[in-house]
C-alpha atoms as a PDB file:
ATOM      1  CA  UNK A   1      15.182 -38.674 -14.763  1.00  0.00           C
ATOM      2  CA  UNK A   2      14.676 -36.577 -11.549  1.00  0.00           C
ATOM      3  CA  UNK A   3      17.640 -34.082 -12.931  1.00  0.00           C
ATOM      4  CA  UNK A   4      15.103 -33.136 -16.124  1.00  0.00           C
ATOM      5  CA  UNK A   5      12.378 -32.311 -13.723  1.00  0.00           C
ATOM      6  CA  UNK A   6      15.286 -29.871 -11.021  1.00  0.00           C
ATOM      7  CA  UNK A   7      15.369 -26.907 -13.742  1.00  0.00           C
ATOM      8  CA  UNK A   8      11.319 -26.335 -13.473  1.00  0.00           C
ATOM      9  CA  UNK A   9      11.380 -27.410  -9.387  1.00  0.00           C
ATOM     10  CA  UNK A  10      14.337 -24.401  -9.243  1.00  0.00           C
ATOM     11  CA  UNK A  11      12.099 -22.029 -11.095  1.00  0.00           C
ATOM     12  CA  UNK A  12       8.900 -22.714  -9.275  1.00  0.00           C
ATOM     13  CA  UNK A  13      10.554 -22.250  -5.847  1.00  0.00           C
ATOM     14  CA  UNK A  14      12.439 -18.784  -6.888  1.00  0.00           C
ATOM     15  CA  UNK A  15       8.998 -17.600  -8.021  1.00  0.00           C
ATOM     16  CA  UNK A  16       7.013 -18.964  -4.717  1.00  0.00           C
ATOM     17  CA  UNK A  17       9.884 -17.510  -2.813  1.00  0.00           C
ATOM     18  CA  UNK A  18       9.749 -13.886  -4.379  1.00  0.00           C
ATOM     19  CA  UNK A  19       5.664 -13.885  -4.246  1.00  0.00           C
ATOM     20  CA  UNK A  20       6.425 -14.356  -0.396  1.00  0.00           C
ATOM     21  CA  UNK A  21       9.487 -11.577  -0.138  1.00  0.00           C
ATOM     22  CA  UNK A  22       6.665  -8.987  -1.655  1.00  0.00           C
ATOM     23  CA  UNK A  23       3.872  -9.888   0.577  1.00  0.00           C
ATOM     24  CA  UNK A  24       6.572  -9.628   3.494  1.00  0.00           C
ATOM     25  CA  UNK A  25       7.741  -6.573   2.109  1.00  0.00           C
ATOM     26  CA  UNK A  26       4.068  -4.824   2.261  1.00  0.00           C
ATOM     27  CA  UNK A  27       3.444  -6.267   6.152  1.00  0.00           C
ATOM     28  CA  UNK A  28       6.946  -5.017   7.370  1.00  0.00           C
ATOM     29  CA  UNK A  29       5.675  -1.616   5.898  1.00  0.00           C
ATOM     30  CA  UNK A  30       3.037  -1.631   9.194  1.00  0.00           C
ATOM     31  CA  UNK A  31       4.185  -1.228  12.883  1.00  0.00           C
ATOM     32  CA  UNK A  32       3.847  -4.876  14.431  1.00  0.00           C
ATOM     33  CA  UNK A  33       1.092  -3.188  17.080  1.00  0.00           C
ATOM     34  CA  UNK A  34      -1.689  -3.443  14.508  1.00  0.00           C
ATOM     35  CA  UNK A  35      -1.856  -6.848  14.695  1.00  0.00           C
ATOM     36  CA  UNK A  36      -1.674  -7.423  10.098  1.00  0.00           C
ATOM     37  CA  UNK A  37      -2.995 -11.003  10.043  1.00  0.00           C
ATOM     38  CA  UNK A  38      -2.814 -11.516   6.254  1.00  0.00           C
ATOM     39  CA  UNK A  39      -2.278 -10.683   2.749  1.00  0.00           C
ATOM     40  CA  UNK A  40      -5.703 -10.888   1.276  1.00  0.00           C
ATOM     41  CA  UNK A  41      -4.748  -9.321  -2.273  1.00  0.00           C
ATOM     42  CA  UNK A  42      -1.786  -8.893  -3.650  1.00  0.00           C
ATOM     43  CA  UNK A  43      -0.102  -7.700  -7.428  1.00  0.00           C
ATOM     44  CA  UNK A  44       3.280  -6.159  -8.428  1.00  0.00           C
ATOM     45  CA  UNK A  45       4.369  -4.640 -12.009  1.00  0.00           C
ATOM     46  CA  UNK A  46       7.721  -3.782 -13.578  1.00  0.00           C
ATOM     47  CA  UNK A  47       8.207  -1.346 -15.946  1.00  0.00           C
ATOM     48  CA  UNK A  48      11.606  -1.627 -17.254  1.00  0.00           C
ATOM     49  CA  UNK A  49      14.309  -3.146 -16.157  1.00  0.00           C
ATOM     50  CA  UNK A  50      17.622  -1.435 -14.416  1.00  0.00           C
ATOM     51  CA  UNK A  51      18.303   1.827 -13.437  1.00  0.00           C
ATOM     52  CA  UNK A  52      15.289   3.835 -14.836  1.00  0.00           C
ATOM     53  CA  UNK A  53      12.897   1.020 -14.361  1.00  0.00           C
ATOM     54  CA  UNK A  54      10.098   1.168 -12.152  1.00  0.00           C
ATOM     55  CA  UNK A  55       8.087  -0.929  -9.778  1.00  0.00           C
ATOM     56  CA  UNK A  56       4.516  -0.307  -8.861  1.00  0.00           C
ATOM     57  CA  UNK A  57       2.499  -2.505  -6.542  1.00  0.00           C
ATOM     58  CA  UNK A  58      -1.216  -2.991  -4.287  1.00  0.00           C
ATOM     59  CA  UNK A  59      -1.466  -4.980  -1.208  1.00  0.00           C
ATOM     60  CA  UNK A  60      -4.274  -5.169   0.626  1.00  0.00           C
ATOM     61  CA  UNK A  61      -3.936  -6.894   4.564  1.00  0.00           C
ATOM     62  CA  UNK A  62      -6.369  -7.689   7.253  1.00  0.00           C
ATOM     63  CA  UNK A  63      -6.354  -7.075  10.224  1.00  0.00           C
ATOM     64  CA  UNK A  64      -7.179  -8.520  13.584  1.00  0.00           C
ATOM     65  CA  UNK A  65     -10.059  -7.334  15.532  1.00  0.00           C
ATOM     66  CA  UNK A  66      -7.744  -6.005  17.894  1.00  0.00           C
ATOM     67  CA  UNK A  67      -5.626  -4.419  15.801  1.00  0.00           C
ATOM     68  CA  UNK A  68      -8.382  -2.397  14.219  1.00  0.00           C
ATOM     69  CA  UNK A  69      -9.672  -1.460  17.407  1.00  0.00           C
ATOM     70  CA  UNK A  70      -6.492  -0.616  19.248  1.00  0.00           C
ATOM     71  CA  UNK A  71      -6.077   2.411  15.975  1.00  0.00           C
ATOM     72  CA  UNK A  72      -9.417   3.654  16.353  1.00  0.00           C
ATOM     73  CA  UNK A  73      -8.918   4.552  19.761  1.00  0.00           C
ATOM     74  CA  UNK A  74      -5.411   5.658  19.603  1.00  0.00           C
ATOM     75  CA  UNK A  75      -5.712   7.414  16.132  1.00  0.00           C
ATOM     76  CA  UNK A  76      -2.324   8.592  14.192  1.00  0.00           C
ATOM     77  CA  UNK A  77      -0.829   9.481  17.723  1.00  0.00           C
ATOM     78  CA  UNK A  78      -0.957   5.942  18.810  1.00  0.00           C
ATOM     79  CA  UNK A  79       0.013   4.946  15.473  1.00  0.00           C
ATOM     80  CA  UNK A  80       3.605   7.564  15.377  1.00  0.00           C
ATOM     81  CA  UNK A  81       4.357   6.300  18.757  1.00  0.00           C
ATOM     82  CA  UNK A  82       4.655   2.993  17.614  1.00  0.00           C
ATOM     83  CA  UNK A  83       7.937   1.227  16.949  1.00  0.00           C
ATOM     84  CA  UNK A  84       8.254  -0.600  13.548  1.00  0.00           C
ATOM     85  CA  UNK A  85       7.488  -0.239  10.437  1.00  0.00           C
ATOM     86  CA  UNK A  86       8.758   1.949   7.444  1.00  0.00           C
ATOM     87  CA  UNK A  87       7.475   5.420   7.473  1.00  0.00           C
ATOM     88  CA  UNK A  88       8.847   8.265   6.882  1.00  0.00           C
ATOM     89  CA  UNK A  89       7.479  11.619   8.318  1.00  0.00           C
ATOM     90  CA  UNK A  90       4.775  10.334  10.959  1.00  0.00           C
ATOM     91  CA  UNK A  91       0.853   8.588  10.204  1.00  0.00           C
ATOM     92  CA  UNK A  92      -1.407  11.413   9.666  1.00  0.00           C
ATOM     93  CA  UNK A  93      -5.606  10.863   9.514  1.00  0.00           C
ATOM     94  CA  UNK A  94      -7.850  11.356   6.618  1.00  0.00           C
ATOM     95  CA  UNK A  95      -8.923  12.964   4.598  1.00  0.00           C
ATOM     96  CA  UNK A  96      -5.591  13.238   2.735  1.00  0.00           C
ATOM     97  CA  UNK A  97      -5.122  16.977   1.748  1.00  0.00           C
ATOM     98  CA  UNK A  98      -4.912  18.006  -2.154  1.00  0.00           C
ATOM     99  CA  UNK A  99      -1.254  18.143  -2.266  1.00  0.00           C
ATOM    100  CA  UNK A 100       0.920  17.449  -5.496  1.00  0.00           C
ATOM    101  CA  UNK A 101       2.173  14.639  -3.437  1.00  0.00           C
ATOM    102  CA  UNK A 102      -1.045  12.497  -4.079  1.00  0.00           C
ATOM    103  CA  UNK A 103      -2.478  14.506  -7.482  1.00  0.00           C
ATOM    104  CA  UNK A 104       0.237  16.253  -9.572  1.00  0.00           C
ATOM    105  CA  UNK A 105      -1.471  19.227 -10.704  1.00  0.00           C
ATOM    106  CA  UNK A 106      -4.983  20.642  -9.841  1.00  0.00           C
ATOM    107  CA  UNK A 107      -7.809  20.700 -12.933  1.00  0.00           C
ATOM    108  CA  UNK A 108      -6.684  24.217 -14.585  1.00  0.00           C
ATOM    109  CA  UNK A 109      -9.755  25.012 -16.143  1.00  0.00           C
ATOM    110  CA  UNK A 110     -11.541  24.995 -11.999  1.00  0.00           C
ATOM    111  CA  UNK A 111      -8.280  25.228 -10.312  1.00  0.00           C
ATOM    112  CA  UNK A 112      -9.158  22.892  -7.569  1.00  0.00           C
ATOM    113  CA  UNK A 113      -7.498  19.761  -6.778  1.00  0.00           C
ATOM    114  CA  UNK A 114      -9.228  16.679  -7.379  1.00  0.00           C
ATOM    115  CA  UNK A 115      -9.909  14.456  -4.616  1.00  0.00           C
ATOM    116  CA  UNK A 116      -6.946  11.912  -4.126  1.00  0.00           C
ATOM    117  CA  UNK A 117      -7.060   8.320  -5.470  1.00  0.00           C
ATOM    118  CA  UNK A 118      -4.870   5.435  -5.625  1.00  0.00           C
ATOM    119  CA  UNK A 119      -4.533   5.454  -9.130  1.00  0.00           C
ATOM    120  CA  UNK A 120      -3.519   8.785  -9.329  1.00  0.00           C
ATOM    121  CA  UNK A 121      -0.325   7.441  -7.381  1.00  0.00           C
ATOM    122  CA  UNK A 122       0.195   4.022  -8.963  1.00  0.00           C
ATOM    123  CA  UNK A 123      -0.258   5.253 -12.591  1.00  0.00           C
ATOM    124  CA  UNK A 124       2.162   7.546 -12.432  1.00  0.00           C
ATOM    125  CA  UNK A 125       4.488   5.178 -14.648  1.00  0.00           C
ATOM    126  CA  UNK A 126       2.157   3.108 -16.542  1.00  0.00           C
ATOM    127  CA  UNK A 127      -1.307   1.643 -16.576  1.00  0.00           C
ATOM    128  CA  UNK A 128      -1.646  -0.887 -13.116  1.00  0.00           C
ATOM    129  CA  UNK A 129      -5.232  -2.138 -12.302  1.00  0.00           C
ATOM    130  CA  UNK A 130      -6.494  -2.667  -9.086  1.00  0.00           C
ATOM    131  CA  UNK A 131      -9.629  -4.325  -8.447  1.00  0.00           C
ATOM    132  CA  UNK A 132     -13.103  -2.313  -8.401  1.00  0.00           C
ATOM    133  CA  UNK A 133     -14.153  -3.396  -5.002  1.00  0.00           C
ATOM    134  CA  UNK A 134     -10.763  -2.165  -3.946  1.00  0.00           C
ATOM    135  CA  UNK A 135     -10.005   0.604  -5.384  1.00  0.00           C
ATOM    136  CA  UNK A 136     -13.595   1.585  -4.188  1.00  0.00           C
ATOM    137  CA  UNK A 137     -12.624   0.702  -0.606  1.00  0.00           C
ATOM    138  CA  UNK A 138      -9.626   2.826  -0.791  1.00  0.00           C
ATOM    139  CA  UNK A 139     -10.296   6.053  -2.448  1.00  0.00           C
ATOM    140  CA  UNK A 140     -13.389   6.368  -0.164  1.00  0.00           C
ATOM    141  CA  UNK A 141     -11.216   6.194   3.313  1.00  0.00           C
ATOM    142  CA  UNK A 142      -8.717   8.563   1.692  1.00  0.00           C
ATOM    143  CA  UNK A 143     -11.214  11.074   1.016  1.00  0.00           C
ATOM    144  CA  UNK A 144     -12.894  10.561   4.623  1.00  0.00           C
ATOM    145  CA  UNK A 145     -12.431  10.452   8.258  1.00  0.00           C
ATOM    146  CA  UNK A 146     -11.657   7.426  10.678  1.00  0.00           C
ATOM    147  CA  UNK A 147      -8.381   5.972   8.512  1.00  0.00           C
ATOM    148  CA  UNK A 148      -4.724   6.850   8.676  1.00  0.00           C
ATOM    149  CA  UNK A 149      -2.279   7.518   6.419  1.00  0.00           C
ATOM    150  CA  UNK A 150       1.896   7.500   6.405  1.00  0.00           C
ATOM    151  CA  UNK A 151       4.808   7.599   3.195  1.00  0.00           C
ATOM    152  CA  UNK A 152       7.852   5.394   3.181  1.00  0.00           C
ATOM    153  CA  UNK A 153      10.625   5.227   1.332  1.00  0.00           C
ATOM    154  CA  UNK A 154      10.860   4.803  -3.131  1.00  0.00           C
ATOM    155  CA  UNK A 155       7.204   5.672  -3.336  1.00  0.00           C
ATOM    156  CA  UNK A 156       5.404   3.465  -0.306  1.00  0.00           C
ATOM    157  CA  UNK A 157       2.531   4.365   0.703  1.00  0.00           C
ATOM    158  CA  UNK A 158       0.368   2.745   3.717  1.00  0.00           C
ATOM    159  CA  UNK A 159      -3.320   3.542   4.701  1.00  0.00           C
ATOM    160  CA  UNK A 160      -5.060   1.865   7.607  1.00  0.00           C
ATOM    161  CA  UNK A 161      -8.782   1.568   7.557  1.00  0.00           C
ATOM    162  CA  UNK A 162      -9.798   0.426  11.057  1.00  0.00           C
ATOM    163  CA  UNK A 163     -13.382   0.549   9.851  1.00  0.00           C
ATOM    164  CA  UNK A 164     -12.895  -2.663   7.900  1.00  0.00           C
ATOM    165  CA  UNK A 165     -10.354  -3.926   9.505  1.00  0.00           C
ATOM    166  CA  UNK A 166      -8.036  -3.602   5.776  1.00  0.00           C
ATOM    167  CA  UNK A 167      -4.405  -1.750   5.333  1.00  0.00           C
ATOM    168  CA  UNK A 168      -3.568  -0.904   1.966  1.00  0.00           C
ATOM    169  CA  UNK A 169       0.235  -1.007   1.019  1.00  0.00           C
ATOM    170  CA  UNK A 170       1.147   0.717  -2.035  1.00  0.00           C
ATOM    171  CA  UNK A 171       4.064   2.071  -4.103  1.00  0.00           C
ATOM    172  CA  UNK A 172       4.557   3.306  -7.268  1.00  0.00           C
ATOM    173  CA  UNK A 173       8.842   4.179  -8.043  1.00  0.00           C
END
């Protein structure tokens, strides 16, 4: 009877073991120095399957006290000279600047760029919610100072709010 039940036991622990892979994907995305403690949100799309298809996804980590601390005071110099992590071209602080990298194109009838949100990055390839409260969170430390900012590789991007002790790991590609 036990070898009706193994098919469903198989599934459930391929499924419980790729949940973990993508929350261990979005920690290993932070230098070990800032102390992640754990994965408070997390969601993942696929759009498409195979070459051409594309994965978007929103994590959202605490952080210990510590941690938080340790990159207030040290800012994105403390942050670049830590080892660790997966970013590419150094942790700069916020604001983010209104580049094409976070907005596309700026409003042609003002000709000003709009000021950067998440959703501007993780819609780029279909519709992906993120919770109010979070999104909220987010696109106000992007668009002010005290938080930190860094790109990865295939679309990552990482933002560390020491303010409320939160890093936001996200990636659209």
């Amino acid at each position: 009877m036990w070898f009706r039940a193994f098919p469903l036991l198989v599934t459930l622990l391929c499924l419980m073991g790729c949940d973990y892979a993508e929350r261990l994907h979005a920690l290993r995305a932070l230098p070990p120095a800032v102390m992640a403690e754990a994965v408070v949100y997390a969601r993942n799309e696929t759009h498409g399957l195979g070459p051409g298809g594309n994965e978007t996804g929103f994590n959202v980590i605490r952080l210990a006290q510590a941690g938080a601390e340790i990159v207030a005071a040290g800012g994105a110099e403390w942050l670049n000279a830590q080892p660790g992590g997966r970013i590419e071209g150094g942790w700069q602080a916020t604001p983010v600047p209104r580049t094409e990298d976070w907005m596309g194109r700026p409003d042609s009838a003002m000709g000003a760029w709009p000021d950067p949100t998440v959703l501007a990055v993780l819609n780029r390839y279909g519709p992906f919610v993120v919770p109010q409260e979070h999104q909220a969170a987010l696109d106000a430390a992007l668009n002010a100072p005290g938080s930190y900012f860094a790109f990865g590789p295939g679309g990552l991007v990482a933002v560390i709010v020491p303010g409320t002790r939160r890093a936001y790991v996200f990636h659209a590609g």
